[in-house]
N, C-alpha and C. Protein backbone atom coordinates (compact mmCIF):
# COMPACT_ATOMS: atom_id res chain seq x y z
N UNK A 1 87.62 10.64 53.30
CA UNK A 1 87.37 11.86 52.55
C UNK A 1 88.62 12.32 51.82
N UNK A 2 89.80 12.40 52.95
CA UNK A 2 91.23 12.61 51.99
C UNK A 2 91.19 12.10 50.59
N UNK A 3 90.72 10.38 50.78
CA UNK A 3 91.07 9.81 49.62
C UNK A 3 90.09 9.87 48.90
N UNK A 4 89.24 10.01 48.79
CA UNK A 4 88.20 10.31 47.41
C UNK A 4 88.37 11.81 47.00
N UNK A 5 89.03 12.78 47.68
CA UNK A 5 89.55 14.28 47.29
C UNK A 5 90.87 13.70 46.18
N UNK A 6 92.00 12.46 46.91
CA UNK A 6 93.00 12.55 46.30
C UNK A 6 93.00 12.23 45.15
N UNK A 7 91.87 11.22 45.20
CA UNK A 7 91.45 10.20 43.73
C UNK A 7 90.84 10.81 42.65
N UNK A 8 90.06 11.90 43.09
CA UNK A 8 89.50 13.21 42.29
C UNK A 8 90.36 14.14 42.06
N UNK A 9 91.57 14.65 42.03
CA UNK A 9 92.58 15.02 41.69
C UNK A 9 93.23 14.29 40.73
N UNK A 10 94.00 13.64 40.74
CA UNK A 10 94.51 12.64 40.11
C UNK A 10 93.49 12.31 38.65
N UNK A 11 92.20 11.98 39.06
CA UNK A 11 91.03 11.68 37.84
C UNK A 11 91.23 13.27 37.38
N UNK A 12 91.31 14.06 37.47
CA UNK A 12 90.98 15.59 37.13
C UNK A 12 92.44 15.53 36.06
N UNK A 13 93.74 15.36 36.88
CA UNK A 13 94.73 15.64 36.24
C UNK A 13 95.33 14.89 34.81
N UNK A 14 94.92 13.01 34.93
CA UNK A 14 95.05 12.49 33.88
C UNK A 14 93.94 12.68 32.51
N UNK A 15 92.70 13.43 33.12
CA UNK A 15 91.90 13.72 31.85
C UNK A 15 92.03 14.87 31.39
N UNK A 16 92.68 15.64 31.78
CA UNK A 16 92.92 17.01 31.48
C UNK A 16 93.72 16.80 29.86
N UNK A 17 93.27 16.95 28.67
CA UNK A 17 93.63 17.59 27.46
C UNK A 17 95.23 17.95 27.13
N UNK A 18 95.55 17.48 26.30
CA UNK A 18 97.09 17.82 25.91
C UNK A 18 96.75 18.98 24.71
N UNK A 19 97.65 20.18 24.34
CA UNK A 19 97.56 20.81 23.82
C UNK A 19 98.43 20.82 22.21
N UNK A 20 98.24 21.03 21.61
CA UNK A 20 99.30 20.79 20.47
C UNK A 20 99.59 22.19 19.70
N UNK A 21 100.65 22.17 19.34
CA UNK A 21 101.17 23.50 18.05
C UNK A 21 101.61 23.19 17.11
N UNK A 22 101.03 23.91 16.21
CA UNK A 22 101.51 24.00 14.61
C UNK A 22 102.43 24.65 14.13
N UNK A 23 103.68 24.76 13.89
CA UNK A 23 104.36 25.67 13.42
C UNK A 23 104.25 26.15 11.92
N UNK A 24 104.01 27.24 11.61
CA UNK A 24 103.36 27.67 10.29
C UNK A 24 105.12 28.32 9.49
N UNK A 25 105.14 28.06 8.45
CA UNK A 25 106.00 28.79 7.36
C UNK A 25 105.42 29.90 6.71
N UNK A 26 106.13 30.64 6.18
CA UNK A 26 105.48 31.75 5.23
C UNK A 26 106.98 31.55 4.36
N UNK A 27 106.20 31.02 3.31
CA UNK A 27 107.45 31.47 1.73
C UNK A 27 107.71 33.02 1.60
N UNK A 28 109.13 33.33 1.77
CA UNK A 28 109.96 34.20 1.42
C UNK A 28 109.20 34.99 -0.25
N UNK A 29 109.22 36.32 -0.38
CA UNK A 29 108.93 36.56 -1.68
C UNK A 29 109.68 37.95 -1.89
N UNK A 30 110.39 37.41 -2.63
CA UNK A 30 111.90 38.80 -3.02
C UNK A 30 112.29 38.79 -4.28
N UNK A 31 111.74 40.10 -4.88
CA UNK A 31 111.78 40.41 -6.58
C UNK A 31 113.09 41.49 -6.12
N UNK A 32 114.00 40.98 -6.94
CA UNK A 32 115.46 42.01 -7.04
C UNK A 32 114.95 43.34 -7.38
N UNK A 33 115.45 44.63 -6.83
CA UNK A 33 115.60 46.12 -7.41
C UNK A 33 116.15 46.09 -8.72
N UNK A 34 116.38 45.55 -9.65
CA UNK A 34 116.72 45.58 -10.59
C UNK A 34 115.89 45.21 -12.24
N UNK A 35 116.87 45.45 -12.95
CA UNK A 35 115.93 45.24 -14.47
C UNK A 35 115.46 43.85 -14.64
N UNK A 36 116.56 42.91 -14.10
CA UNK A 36 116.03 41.59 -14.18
C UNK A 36 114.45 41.27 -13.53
N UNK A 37 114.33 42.41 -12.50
CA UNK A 37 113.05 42.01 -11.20
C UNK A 37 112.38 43.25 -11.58
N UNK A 38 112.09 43.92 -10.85
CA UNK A 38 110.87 45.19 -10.87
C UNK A 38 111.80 46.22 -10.20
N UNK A 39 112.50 47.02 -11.17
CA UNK A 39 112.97 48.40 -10.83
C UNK A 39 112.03 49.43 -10.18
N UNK A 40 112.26 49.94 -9.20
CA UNK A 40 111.42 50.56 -8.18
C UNK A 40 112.47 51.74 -7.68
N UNK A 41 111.43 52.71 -6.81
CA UNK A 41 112.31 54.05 -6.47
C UNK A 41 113.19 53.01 -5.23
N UNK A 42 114.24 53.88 -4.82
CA UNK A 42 115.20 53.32 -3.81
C UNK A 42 114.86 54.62 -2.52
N UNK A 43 115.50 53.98 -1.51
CA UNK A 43 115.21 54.93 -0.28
C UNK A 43 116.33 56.37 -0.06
N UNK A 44 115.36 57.36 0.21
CA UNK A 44 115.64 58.96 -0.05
C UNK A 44 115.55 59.48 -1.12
N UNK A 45 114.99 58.68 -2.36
CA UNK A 45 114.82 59.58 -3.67
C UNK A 45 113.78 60.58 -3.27
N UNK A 46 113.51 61.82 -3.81
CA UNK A 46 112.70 62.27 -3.15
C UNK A 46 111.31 62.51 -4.50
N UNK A 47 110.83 62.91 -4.20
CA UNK A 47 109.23 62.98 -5.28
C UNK A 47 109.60 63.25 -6.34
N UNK A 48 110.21 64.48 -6.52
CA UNK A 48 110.63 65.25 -7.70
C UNK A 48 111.13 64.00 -8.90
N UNK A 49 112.45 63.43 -8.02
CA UNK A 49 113.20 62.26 -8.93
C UNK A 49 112.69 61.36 -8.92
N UNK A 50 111.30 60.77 -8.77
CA UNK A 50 110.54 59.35 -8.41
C UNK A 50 109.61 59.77 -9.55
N UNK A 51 109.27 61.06 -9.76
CA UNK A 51 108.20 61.35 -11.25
C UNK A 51 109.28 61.82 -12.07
N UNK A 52 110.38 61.92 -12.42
CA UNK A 52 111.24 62.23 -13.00
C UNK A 52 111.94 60.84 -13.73
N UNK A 53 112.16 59.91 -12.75
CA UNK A 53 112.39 58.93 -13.67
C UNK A 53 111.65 57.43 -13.95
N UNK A 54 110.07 57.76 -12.93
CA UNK A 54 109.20 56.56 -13.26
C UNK A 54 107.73 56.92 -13.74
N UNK A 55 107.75 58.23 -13.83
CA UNK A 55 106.60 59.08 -14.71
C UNK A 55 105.80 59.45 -13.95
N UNK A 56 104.28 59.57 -14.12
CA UNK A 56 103.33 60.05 -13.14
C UNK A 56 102.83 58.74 -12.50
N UNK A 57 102.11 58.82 -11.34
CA UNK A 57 101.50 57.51 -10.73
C UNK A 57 100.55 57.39 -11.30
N UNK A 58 99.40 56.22 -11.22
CA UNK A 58 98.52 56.16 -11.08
C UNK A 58 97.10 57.13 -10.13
N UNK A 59 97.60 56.60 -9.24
CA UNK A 59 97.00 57.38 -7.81
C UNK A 59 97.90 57.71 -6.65
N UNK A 60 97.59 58.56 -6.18
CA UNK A 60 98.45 59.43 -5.19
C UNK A 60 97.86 59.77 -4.33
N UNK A 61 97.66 59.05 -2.90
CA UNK A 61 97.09 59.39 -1.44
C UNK A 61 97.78 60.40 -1.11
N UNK A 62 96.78 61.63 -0.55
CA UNK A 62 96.84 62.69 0.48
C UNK A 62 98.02 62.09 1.84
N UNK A 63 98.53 62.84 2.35
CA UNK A 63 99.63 62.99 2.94
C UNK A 63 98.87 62.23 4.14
N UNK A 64 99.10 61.28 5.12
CA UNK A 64 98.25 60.87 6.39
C UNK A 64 99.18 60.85 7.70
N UNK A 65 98.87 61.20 8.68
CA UNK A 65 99.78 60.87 10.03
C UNK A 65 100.96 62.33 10.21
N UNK A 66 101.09 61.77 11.41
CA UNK A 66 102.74 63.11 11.58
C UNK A 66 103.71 62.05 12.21
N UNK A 67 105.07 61.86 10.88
CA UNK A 67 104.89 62.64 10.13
C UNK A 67 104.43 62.43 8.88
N UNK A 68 104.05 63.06 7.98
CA UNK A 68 102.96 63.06 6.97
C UNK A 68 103.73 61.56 6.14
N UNK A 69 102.82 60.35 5.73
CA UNK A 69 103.42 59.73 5.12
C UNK A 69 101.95 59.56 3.77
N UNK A 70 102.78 59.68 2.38
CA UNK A 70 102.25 59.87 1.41
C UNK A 70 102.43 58.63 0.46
N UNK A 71 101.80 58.08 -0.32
CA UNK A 71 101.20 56.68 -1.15
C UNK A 71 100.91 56.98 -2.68
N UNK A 72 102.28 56.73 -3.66
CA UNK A 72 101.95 56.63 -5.13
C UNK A 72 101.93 55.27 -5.11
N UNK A 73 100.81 54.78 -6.36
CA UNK A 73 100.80 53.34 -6.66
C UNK A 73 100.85 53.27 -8.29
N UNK A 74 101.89 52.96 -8.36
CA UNK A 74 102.27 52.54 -10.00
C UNK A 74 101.89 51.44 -10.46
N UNK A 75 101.89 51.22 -11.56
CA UNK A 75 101.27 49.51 -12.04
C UNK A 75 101.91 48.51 -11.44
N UNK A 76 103.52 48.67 -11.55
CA UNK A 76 103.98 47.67 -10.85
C UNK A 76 104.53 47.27 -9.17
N UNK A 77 103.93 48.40 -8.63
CA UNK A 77 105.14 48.67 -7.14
C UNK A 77 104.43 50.16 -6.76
N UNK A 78 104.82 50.14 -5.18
CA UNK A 78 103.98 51.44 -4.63
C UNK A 78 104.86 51.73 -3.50
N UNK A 79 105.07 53.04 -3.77
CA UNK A 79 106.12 54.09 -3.23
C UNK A 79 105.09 54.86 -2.24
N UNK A 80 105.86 54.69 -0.85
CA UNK A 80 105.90 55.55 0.25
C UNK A 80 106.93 56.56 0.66
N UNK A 81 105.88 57.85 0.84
CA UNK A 81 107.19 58.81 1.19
C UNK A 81 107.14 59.04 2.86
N UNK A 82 108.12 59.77 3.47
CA UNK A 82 107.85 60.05 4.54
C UNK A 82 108.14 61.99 4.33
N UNK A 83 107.73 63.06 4.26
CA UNK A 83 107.50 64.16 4.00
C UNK A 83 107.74 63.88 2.08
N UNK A 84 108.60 64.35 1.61
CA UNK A 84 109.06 64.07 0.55
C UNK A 84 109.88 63.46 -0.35
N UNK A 85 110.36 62.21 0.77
CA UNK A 85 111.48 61.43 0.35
C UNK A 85 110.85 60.04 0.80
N UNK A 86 111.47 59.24 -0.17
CA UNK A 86 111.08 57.80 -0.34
C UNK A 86 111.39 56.70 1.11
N UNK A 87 110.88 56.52 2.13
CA UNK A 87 111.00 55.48 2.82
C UNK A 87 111.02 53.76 2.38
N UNK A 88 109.91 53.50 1.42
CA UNK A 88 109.51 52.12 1.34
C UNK A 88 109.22 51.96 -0.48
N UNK A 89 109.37 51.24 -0.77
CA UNK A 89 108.83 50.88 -1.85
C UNK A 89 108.91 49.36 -1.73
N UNK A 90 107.36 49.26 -2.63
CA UNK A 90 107.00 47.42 -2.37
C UNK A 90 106.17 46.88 -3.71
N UNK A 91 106.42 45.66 -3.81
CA UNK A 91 105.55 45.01 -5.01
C UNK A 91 104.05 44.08 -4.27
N UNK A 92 103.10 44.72 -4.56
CA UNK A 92 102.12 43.88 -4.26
C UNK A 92 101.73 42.69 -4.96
N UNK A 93 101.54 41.80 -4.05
CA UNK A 93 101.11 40.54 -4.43
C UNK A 93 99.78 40.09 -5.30
């Protein structure tokens, strides 16, 4: 009995499945702050100077979360504030 337990072990362990992994890349995508790339607000401009020197938005999300974080989306790039000053700005893909 030992040995038909041991032999059934052994059969269990060499059919048991090998697992494999894929390691995935993601291409890098980085447009310069600049004229050469897509000039965008920079971090702490605050609202006032973000429609002052990139005009009105498009659309402008209501303030969401505490603390309130607010969403202009310009044609080219979309500015997040965190109360009234610029946290993020990004170019969508």
């Amino acid at each position: 009995m030992k040995k038909l337990l041991l032999l059934l072990s052994i059969a269990l362990l060499c059919s048991s499945t090998v697992s494999l992994a894929e390691t995935l890349t993601v291409p890098t995508y980085s447009v310069p702050n600049t004229s050469s790339g897509v000039l965008r607000p920079t971090r702490g401009m605050s609202m006032s100077a973000v429609a002052q020197k990139f005009g009105s938005a498009q659309q402008q999300s209501a303030a969401i979360g505490e603390p309130p974080i607010t969403k202009w989306t310009y044609p080219d790039f979309i500015v997040f504030f965190e109360y009234s000053h610029v946290i993020h700005s990004v170019i969508p893909r």
